[in-house]
N, C-alpha and C. Protein backbone atom coordinates (compact mmCIF):
# COMPACT_ATOMS: atom_id res chain seq x y z
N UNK A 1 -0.06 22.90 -6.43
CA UNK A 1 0.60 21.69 -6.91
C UNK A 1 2.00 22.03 -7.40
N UNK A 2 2.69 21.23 -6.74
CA UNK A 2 4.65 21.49 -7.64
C UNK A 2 4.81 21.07 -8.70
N UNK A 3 5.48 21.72 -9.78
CA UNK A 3 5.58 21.14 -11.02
C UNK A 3 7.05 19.85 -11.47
N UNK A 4 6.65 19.17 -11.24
CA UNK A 4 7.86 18.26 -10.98
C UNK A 4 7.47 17.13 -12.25
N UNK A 5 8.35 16.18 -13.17
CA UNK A 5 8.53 15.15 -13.55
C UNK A 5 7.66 14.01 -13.14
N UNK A 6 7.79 13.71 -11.90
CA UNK A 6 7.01 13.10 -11.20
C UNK A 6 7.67 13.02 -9.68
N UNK A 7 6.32 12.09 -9.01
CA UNK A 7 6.45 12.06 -7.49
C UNK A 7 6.27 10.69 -6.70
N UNK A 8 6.76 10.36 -6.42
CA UNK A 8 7.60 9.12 -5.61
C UNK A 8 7.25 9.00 -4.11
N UNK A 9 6.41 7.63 -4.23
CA UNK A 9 6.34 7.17 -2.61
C UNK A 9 6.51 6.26 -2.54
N UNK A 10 6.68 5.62 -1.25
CA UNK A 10 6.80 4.36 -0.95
C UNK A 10 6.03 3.89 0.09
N UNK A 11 5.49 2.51 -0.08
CA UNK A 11 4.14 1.97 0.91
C UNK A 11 4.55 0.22 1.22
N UNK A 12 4.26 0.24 2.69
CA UNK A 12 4.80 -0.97 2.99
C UNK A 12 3.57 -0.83 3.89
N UNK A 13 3.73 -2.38 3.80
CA UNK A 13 2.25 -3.45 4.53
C UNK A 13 2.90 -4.73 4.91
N UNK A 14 3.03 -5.39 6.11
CA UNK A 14 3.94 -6.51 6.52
C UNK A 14 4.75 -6.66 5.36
N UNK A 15 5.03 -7.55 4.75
CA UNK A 15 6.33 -7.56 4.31
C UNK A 15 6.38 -7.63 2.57
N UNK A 16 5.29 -6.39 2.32
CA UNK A 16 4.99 -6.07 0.44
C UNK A 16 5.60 -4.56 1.04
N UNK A 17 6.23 -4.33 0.07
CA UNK A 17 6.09 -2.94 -0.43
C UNK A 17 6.29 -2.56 -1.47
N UNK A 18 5.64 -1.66 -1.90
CA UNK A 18 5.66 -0.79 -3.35
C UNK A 18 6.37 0.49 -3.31
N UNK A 19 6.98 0.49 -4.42
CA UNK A 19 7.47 2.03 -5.09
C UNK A 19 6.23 2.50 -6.26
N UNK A 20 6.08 3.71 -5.54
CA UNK A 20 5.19 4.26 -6.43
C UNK A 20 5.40 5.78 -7.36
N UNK A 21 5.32 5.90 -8.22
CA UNK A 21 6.01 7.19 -9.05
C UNK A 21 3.98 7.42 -9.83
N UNK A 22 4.05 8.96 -9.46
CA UNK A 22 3.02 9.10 -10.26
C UNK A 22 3.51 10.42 -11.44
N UNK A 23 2.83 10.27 -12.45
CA UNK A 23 2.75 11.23 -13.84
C UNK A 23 1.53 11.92 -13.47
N UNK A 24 1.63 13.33 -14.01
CA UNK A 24 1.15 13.97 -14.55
C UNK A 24 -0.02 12.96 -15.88
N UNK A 25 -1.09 12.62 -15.50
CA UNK A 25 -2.15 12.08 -16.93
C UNK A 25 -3.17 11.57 -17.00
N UNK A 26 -4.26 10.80 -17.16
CA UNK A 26 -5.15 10.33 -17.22
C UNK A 26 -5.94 9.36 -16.79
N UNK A 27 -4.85 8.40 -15.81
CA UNK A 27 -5.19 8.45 -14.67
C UNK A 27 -5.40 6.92 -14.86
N UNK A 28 -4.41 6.46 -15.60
CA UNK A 28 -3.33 4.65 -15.58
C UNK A 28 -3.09 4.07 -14.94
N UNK A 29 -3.36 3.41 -14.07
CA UNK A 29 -2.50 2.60 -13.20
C UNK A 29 -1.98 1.49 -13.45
N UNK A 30 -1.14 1.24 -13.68
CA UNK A 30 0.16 -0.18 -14.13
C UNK A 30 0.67 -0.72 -13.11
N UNK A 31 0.51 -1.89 -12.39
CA UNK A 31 1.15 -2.64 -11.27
C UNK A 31 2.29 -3.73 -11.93
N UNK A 32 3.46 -3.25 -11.89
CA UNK A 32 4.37 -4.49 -12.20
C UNK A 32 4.26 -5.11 -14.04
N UNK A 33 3.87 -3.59 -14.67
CA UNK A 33 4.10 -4.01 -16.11
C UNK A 33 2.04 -4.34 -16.25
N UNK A 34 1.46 -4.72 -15.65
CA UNK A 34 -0.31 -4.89 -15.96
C UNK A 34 -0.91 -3.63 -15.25
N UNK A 35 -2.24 -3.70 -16.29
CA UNK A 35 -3.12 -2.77 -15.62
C UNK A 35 -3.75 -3.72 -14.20
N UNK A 36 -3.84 -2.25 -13.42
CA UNK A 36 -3.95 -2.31 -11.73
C UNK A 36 -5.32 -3.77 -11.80
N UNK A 37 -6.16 -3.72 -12.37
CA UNK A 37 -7.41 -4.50 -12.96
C UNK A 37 -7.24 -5.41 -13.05
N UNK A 38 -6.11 -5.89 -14.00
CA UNK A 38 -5.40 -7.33 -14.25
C UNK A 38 -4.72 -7.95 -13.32
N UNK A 39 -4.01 -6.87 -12.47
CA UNK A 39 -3.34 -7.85 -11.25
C UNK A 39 -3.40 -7.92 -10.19
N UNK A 40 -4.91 -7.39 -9.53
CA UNK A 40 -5.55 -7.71 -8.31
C UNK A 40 -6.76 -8.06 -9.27
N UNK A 41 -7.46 -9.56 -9.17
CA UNK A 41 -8.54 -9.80 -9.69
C UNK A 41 -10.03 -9.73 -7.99
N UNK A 42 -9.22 -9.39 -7.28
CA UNK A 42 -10.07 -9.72 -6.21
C UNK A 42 -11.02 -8.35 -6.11
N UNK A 43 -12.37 -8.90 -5.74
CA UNK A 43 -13.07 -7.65 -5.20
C UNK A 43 -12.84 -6.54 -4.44
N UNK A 44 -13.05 -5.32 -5.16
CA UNK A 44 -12.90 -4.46 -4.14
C UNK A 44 -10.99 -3.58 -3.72
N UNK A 45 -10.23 -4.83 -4.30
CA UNK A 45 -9.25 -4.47 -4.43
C UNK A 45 -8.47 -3.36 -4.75
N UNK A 46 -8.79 -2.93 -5.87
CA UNK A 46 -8.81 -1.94 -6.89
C UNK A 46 -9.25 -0.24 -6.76
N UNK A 47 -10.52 -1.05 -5.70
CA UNK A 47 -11.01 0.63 -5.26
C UNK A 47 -10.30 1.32 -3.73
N UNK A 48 -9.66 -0.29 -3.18
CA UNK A 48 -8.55 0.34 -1.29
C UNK A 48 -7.26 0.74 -2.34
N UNK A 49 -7.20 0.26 -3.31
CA UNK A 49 -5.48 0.40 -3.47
C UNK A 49 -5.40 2.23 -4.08
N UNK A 50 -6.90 2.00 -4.97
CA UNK A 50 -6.67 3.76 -5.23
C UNK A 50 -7.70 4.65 -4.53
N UNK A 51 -8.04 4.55 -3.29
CA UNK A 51 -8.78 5.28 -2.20
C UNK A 51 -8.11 6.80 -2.35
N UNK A 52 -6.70 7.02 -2.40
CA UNK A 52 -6.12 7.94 -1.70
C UNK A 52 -6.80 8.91 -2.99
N UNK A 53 -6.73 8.55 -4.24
CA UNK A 53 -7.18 9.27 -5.27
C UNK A 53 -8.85 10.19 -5.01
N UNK A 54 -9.44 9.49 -4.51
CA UNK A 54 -11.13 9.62 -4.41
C UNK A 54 -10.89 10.69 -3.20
N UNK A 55 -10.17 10.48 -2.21
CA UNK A 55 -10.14 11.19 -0.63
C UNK A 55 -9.75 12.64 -1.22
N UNK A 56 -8.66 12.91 -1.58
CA UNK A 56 -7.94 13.97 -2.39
C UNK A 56 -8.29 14.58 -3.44
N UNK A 57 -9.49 14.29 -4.21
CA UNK A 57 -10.13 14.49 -5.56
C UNK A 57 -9.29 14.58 -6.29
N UNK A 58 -8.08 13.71 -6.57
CA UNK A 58 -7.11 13.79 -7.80
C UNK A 58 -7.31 12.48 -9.02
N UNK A 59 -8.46 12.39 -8.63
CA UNK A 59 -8.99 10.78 -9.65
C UNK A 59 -8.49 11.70 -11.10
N UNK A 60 -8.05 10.52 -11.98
CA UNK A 60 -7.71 10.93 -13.32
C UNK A 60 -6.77 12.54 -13.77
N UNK A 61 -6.15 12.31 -12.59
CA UNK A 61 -5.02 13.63 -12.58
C UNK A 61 -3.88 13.13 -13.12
N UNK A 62 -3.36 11.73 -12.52
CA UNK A 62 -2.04 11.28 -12.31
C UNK A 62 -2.40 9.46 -13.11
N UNK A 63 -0.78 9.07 -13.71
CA UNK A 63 -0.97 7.96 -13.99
C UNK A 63 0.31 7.26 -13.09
N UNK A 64 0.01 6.43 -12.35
CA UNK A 64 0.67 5.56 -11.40
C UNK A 64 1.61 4.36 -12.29
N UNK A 65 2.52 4.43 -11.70
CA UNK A 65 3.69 3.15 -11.92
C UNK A 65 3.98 2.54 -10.80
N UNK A 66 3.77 1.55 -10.53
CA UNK A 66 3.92 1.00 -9.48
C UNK A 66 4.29 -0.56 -9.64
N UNK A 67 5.67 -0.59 -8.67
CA UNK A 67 6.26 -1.77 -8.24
C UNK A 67 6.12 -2.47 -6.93
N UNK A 68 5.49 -3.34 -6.88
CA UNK A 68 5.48 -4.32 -5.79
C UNK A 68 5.54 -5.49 -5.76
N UNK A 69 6.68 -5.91 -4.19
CA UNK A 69 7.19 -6.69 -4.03
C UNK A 69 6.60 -7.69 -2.89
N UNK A 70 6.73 -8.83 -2.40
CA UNK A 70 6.80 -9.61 -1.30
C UNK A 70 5.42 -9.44 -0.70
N UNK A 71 5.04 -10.53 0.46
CA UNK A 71 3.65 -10.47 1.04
C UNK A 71 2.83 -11.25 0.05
N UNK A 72 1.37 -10.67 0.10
CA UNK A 72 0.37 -11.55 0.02
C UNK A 72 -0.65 -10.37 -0.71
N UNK A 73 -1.68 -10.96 -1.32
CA UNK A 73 -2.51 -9.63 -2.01
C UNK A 73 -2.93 -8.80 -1.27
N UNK A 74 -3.61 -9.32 -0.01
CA UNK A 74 -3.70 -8.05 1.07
C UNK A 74 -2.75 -6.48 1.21
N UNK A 75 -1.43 -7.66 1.38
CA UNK A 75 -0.51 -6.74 1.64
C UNK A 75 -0.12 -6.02 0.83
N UNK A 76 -0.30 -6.19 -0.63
CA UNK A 76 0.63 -5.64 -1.52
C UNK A 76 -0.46 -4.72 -1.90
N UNK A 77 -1.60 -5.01 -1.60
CA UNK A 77 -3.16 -3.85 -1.81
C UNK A 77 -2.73 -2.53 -1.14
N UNK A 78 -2.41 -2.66 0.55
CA UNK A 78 -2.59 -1.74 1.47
C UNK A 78 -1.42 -0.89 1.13
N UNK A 79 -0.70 -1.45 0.89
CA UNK A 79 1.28 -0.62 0.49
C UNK A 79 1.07 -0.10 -0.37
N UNK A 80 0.53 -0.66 -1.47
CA UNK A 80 0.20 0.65 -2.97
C UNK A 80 -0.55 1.55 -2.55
N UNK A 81 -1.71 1.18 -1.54
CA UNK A 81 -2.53 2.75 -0.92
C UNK A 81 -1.45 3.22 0.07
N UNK A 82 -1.00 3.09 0.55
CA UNK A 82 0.35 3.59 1.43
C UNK A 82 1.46 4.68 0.62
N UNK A 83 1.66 3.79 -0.70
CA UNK A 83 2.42 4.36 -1.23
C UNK A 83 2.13 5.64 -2.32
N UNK A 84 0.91 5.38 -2.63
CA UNK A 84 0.24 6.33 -3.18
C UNK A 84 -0.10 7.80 -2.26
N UNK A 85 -0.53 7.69 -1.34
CA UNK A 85 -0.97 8.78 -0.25
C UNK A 85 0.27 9.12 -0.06
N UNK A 86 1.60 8.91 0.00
CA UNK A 86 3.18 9.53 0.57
C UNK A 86 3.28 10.36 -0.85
N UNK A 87 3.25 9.56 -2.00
CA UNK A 87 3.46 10.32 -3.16
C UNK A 87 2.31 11.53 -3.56
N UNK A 88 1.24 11.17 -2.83
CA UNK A 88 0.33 12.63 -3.17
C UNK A 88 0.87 13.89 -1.71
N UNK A 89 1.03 13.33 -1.10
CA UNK A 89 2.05 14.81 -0.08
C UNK A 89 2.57 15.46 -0.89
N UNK A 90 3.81 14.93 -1.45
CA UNK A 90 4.40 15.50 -2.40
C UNK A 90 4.01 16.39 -3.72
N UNK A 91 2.66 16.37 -3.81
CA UNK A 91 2.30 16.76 -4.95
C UNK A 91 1.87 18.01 -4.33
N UNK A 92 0.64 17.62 -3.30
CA UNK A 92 0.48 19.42 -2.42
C UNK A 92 0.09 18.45 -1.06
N UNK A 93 0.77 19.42 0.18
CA UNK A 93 0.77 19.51 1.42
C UNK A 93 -0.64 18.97 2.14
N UNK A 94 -1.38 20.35 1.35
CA UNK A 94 -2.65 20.15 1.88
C UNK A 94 -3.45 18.92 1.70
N UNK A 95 -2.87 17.94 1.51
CA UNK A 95 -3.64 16.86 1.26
C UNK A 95 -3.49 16.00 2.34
N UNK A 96 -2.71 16.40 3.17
CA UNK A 96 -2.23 15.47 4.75
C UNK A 96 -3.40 15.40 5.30
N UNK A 97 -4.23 16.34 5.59
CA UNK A 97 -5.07 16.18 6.82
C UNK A 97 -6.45 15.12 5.95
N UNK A 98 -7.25 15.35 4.92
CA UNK A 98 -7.63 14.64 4.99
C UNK A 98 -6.79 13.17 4.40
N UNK A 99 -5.61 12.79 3.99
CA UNK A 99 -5.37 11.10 4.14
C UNK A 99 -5.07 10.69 4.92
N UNK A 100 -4.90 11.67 6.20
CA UNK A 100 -4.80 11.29 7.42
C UNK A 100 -6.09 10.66 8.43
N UNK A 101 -7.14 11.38 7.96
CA UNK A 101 -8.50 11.09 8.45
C UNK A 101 -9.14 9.92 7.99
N UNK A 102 -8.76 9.65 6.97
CA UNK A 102 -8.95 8.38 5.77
C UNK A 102 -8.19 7.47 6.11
N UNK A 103 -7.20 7.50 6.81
CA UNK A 103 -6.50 6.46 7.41
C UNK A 103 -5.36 5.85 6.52
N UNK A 104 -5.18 6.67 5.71
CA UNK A 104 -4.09 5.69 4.13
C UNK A 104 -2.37 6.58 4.91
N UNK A 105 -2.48 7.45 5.76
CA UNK A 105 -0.65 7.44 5.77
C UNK A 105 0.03 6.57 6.98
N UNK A 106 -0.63 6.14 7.65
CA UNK A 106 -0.48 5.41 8.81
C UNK A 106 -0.09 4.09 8.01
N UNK A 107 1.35 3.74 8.59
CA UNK A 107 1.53 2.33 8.11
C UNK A 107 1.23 1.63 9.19
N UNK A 108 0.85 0.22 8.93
CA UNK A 108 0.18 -1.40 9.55
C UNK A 108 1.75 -1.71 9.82
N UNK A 109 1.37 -1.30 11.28
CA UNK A 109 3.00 -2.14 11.23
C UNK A 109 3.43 -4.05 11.87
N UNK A 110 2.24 -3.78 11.60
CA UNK A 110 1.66 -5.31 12.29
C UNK A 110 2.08 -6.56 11.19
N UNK A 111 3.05 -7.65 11.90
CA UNK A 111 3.50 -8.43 10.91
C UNK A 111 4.03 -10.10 11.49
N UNK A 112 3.74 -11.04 10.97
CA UNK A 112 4.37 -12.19 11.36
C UNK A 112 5.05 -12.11 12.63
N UNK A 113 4.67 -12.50 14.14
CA UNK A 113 5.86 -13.15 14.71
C UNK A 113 6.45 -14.30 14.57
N UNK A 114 8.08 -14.06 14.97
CA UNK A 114 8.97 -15.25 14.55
C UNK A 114 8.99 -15.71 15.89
N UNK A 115 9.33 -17.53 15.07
CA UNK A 115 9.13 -18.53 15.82
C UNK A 115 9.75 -18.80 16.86
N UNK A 116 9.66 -19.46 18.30
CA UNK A 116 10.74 -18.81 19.45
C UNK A 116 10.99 -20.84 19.44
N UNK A 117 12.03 -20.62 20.02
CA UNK A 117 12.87 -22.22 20.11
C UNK A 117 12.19 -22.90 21.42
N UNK A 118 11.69 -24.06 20.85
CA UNK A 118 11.04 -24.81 22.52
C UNK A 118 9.35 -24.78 21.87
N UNK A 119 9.03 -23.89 21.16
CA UNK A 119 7.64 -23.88 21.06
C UNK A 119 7.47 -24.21 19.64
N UNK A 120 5.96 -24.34 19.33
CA UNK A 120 5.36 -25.03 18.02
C UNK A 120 5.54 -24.28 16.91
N UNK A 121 4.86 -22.90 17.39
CA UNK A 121 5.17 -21.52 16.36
C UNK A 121 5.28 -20.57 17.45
N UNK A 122 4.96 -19.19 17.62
CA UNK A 122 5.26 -17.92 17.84
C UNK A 122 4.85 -18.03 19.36
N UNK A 123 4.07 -18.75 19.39
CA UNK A 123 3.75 -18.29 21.36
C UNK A 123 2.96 -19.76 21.77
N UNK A 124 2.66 -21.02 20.92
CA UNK A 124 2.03 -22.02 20.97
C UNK A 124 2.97 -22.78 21.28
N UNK A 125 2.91 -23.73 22.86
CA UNK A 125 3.79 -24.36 23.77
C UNK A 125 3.21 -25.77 23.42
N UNK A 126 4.14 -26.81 23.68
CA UNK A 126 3.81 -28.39 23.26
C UNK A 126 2.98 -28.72 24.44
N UNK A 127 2.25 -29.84 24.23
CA UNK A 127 1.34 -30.27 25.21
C UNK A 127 1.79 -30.51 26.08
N UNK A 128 0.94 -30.10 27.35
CA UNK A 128 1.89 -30.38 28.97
C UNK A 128 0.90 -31.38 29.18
N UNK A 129 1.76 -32.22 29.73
CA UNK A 129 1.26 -33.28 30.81
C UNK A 129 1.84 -33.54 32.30
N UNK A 130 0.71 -33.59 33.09
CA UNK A 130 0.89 -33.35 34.61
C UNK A 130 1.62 -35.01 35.02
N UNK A 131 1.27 -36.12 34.54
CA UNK A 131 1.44 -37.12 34.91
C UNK A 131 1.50 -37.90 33.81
């Protein structure tokens, strides 16, 4: 492990992303000023956003700060696990292969298509009529 201040990732999911800085501590997580608890009330939430922790066995090593922006709770779920797994590289190397297997460094790059002119939305054409 490098002995550093702290360690800094960043995680994007269509159009949320988080900055994530982790400490050295006991293993906090603060989303946007609340605990991680308070501001995903949804099931299950809580345990994708800190997966990368459990994969890596660094549960209650590090206390997370994390800012996120834009999207939808989905999105802003998957980017904090995004952003978390970039910031544990940084902490030690060897942690690539399995968050790689776990599937948390791979970003979703999958996002809204925009609307094309002539049509309803993204690929949905107005009703044809033959006669």
């Amino acid at each position: 492990m490098k002995s550093a201040a702290y360690f800094q990732g960043t995680g994007r999911r269509k159009t949320s992303i988080a900055r994530v800085r982790l400490v050295p501590g006991e293993g906090t997580v603060v989303v946007n000023g609340k605990p991680l608890e308070e501001y995903f009330g949804r099931d299950g939430a809580v345990e994708r956003a800190t997966a990368a922790f459990g994969v890596t066995n660094t549960a209650r090593k590090f206390n997370a700060m994390i800012k996120v922006e834009g999207g939808g709770v989905t999105g802003q779920v998957d980017a904090i696990a995004h952003g978390i797994s970039r910031a544990l590289l940084q902490v030690d190397k060897e942690n690539t292969k399995a968050l790689r297997q776990a599937g948390l460094l791979t970003r979703d790059p999958r996002a809204k298509e925009r609307k094309k002119p002539g049509l309803k939305r993204a690929r949905k054409a107005p009703q044809f009529t033959k006669r």
